[in-house]
C-alpha atoms as a PDB file:
ATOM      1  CA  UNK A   1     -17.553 -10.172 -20.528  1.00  0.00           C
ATOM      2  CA  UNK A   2     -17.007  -6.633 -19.488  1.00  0.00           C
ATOM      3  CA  UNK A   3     -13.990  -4.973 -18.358  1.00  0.00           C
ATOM      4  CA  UNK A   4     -14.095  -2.132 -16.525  1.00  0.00           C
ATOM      5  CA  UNK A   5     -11.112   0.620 -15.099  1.00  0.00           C
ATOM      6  CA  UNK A   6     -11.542   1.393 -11.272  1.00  0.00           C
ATOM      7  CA  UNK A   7      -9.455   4.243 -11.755  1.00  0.00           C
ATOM      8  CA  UNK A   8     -11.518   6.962 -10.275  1.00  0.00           C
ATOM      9  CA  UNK A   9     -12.563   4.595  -7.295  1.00  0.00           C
ATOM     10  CA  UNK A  10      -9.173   4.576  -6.749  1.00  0.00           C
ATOM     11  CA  UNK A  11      -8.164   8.217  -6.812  1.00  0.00           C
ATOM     12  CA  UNK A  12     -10.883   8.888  -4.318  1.00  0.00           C
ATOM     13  CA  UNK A  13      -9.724   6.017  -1.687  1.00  0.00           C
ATOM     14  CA  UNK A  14      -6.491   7.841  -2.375  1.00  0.00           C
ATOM     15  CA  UNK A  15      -7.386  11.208  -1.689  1.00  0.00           C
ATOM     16  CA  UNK A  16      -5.431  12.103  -5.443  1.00  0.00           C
ATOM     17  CA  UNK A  17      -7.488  14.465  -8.206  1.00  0.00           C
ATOM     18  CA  UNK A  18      -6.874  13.304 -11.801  1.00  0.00           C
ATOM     19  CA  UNK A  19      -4.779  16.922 -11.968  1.00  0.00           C
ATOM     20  CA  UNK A  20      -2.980  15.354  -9.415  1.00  0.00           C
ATOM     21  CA  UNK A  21      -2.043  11.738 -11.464  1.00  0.00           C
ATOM     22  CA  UNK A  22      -1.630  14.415 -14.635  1.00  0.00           C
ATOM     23  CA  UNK A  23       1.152  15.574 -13.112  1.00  0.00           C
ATOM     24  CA  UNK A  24       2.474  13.035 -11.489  1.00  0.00           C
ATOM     25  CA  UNK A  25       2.370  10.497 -14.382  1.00  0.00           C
ATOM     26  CA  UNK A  26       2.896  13.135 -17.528  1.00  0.00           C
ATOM     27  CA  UNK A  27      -0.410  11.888 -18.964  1.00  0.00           C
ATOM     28  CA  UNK A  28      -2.985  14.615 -20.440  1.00  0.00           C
ATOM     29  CA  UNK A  29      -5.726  15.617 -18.422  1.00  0.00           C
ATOM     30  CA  UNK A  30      -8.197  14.415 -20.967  1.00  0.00           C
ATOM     31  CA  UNK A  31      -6.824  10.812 -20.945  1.00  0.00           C
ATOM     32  CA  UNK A  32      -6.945  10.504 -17.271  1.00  0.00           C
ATOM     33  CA  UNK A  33     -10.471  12.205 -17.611  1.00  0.00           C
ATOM     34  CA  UNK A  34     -11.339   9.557 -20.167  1.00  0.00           C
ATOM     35  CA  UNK A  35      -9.563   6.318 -17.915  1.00  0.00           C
ATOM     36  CA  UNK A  36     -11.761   7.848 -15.248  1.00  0.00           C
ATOM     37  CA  UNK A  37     -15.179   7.411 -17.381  1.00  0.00           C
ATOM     38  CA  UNK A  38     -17.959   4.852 -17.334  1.00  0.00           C
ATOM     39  CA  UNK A  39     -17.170   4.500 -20.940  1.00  0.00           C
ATOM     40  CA  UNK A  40     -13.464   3.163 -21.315  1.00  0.00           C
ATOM     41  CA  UNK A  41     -13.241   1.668 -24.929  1.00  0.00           C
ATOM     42  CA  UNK A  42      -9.541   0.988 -25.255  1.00  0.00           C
ATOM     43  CA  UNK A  43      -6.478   2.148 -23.528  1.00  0.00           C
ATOM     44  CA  UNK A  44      -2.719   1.658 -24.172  1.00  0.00           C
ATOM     45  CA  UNK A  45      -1.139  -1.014 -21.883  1.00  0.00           C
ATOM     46  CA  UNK A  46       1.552   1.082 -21.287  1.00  0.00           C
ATOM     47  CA  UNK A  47      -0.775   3.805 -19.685  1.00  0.00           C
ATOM     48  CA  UNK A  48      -1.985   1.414 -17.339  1.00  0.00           C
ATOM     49  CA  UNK A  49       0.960   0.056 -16.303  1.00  0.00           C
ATOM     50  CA  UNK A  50       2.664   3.854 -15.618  1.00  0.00           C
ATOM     51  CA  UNK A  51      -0.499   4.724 -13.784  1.00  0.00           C
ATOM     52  CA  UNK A  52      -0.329   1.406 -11.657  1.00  0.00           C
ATOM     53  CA  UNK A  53       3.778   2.027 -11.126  1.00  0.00           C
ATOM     54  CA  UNK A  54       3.046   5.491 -10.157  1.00  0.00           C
ATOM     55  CA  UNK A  55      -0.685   4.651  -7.833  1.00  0.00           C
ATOM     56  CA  UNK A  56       1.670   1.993  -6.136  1.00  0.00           C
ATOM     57  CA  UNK A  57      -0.980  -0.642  -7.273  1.00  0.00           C
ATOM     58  CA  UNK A  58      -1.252  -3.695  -9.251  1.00  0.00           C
ATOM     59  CA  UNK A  59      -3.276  -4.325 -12.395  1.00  0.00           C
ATOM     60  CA  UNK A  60      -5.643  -6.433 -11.011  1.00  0.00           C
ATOM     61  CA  UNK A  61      -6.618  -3.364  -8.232  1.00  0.00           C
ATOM     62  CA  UNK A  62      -7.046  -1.243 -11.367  1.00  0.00           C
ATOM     63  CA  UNK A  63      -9.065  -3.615 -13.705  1.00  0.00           C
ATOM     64  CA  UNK A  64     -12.451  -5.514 -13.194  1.00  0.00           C
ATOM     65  CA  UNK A  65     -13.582  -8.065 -15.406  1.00  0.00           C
ATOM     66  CA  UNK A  66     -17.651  -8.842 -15.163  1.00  0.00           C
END
């Protein structure tokens, strides 16, 4: 099974730049940078669920499982 973050799919139906979600969420650049990567290994729960509160989306928009 493989999970996958949809975050930069959803920035760009969006129109928002990960500087953009930096600042709006407080979260680095390089952990947006990293949620925004093919190659997502592990993430906090509670950064998904501030970038979800702040995107205006739920979890499931945000995750894919394969």
């Amino acid at each position: 099974m493989a999970i996958r973050v949809r975050l930069r799919q959803i920035l760009e139906q969006k129109g928002i730049s990960q500087r953009e979600l930096g600042r709006i969420t407080g979260l680095r650049a390089s952990t947006i940078n990293h949620l925004c990567s093919d190659n997502v290994d592990r993430v906090y729960l509670e950064t998904l669920e501030l970038v979800c509160k702040k995107l205006d989306i739920r979890i499931e928009e945000l995750i894919e499982i394969d």
